[in-house]
Structures are given as C-alpha cells and as structure tokens.
Protein backbone atom coordinates (compact mmCIF):
# COMPACT_ATOMS: atom_id res chain seq x y z
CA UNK A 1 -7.36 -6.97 -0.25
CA UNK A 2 -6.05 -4.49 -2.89
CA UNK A 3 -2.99 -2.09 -3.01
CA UNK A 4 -3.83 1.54 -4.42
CA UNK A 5 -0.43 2.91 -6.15
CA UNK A 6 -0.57 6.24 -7.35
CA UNK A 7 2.36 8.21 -8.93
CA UNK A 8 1.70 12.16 -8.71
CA UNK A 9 3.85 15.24 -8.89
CA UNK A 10 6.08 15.92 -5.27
CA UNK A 11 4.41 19.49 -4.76
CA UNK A 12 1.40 17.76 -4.95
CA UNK A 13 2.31 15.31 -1.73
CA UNK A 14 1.10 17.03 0.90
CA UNK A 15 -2.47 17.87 -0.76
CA UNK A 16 -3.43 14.18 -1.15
CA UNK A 17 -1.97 13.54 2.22
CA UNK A 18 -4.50 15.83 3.82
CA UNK A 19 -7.20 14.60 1.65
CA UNK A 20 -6.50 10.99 3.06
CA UNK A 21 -6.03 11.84 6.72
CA UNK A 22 -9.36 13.94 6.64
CA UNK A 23 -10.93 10.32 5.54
CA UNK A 24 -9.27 9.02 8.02
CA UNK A 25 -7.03 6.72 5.90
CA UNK A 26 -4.01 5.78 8.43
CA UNK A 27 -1.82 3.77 6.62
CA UNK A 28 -0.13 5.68 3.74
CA UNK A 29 3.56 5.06 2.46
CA UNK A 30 4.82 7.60 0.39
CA UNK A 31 8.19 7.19 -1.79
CA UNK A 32 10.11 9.62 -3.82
CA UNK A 33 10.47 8.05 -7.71
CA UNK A 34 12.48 9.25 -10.24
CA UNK A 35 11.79 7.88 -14.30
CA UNK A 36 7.83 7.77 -13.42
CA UNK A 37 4.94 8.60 -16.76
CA UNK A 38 5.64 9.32 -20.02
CA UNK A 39 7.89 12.77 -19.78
CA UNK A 40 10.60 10.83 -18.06
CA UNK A 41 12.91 13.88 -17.45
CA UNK A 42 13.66 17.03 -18.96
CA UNK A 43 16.54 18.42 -21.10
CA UNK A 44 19.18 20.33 -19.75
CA UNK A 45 22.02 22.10 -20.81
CA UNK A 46 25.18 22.98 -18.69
CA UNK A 47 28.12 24.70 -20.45
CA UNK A 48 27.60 23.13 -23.76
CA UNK A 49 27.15 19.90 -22.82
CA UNK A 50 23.23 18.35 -22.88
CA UNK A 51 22.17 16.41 -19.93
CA UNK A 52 18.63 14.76 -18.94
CA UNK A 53 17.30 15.51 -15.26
CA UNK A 54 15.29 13.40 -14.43
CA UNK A 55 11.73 14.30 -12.89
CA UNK A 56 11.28 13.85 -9.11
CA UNK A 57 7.55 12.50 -8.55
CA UNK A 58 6.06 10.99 -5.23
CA UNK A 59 4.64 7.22 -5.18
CA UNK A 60 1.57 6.59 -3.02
CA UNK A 61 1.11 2.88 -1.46
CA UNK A 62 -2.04 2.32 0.33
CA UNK A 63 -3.59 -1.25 1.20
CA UNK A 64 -7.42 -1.93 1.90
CA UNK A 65 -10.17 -3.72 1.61
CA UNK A 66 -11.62 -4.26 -1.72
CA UNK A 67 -15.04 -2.51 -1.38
CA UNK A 68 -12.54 1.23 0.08
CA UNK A 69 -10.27 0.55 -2.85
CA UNK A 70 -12.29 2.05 -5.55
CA UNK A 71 -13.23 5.09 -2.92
CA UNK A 72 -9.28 5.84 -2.10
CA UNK A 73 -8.53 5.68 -5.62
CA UNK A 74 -11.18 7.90 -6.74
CA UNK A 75 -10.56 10.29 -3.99
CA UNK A 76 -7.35 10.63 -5.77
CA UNK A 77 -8.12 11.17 -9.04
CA UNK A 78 -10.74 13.92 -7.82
CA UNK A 79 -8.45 15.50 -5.07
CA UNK A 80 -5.19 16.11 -7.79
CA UNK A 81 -7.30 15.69 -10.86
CA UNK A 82 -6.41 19.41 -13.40
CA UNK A 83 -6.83 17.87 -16.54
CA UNK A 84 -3.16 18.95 -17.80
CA UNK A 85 -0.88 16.52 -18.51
CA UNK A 86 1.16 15.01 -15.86
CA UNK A 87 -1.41 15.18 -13.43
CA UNK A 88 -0.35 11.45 -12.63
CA UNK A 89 -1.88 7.90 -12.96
CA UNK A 90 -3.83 5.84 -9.91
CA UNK A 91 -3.92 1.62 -10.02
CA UNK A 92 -5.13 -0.84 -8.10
CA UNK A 93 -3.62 -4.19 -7.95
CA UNK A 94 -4.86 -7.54 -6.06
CA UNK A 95 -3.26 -8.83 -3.08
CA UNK A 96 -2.71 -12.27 -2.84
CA UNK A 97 -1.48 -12.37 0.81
CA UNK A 98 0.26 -10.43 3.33
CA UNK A 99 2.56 -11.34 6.49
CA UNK A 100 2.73 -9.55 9.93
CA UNK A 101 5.88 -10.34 10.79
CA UNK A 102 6.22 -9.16 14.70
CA UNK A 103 2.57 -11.60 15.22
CA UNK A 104 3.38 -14.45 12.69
CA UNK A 105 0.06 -13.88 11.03
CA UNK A 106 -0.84 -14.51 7.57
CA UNK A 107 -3.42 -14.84 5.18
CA UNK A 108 -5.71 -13.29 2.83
CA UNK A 109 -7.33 -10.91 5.17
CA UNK A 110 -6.19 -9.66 8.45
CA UNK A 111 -9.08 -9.17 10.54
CA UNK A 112 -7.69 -6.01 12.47
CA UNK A 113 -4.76 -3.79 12.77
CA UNK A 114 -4.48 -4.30 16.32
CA UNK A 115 -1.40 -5.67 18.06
CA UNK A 116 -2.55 -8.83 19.55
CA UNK A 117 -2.26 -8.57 23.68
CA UNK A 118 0.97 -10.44 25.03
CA UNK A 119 2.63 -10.77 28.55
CA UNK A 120 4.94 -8.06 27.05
CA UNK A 121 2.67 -5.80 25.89
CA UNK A 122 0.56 -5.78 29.18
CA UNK A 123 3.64 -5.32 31.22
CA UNK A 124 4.34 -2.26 29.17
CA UNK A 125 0.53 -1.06 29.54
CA UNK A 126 0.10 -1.63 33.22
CA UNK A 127 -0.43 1.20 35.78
CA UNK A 128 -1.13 1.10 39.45
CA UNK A 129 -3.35 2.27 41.64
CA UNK A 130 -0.84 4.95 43.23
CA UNK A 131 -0.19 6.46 39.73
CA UNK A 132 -3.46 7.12 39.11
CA UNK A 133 -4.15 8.93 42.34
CA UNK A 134 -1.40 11.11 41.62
CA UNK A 135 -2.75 12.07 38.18
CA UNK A 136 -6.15 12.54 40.07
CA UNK A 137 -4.24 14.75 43.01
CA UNK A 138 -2.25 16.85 40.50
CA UNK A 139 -5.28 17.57 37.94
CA UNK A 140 -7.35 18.21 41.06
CA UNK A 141 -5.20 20.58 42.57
CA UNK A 142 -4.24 22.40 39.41
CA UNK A 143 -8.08 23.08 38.80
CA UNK A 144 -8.43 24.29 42.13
C-alpha cells in the first residue's frame, strides 16, 4: 500500500475534491497547513511594524493500493496542474503497515474496507417482517 500526500493551494480544495469523488475515490483526508513549499508566507506590514503571514494551503492524504497510486497522483497533478508557481507538489510514500483499530486487524494489506459482521452489528441491521409490510403498505398506498 502507498499514501498519496499532496500540498495545494485552499481555493483549490474543493476542485480536486470533485475530481476524486467523480473517480470514485472515498477515502480522502484533507488538513489545513500553514509553512508548506518554498514561499513560506508573505510580508506584511501593520502600522510600521513588519510581520510574516503565513500562507494557508490544504494537505491531501489518500491511501491505496500500489498499482491506483500512480493514477490518484497523476490525476492530481493534471486536475490543479497551471504551470505557475505554487501550483503545489504530489508524493507518494510506502506503507509499511496499517491497524484497524475497532476490528484488531493488521497487516500489510487489508483485503476490504468492510466492517466485519458481529452479533452487534446484525442486531443493529435487523428488520422484521412487520416493518417491511408497512414500508410495502405505505409506498403502495402513496402510489395509488
């Protein structure tokens, strides 16, 4: 498994959001960073006295498999890519292993994203038979 980190401008958030939901890319955490590329922040000056503000920019964490890596990290690049500086920088980085803490799994790979089918989770899940012939009765008789 790899991790895709990419640091882009905050206006640009929502863009590369789309652009990963239309690929159907669930699992996306997104963190505001201040500090982030080489213009760090920019000079300002306040009734004579010089300050540095720094530079809000967004951080983009997405894990997957190694053969979709390359793909959501060049789906990036071409979604936000203007060629002007400060566009923003993509990386990939290897995953060693990863924990699911609620399941106690771990390991390399997790075969699915599932949540693995408990006494809990099927008492949560169930319904009866009288439930569903209400839901029948009540779309029935709004149709009708």
């Amino acid at each position: 498994m790899k991790k895709v980190e990419a640091v882009i401008q905050g206006f640009k958030a929502d863009e590369i959001r789309e652009a990963l939901a239309k690929e159907k890319i669930p699992r996306v955490t997104i963190f505001e960073v201040k500090g982030a590329g080489s213009h760090q922040g920019k000079v300002r000056h306040y009734r004579g006295v010089q300050y540095i503000e720094d530079s809000a920019d967004v951080k983009i964490e997405i894990v997957a498999d190694d053969d979709e890596a390359v793909r959501i990290a060049e789906l990036i690049v071409n979604t936000l890519r203007t060629d002007n500086l400060g566009d923003g920088e993509v990386i990939i980085v290897p995953i060693d292993q990863n924990f699911r803490l609620r399941v106690g799994q771990h390991g390399h790979r997790v075969p699915n994203w599932d949540p693995i089918v408990g006494a809990s989770h099927l008492m949560r899940n169930t319904t009866s038979i009288g439930s569903c012939l209400k839901a029948l009765r009540r779309k029935f008789h709004e149709a009708g």
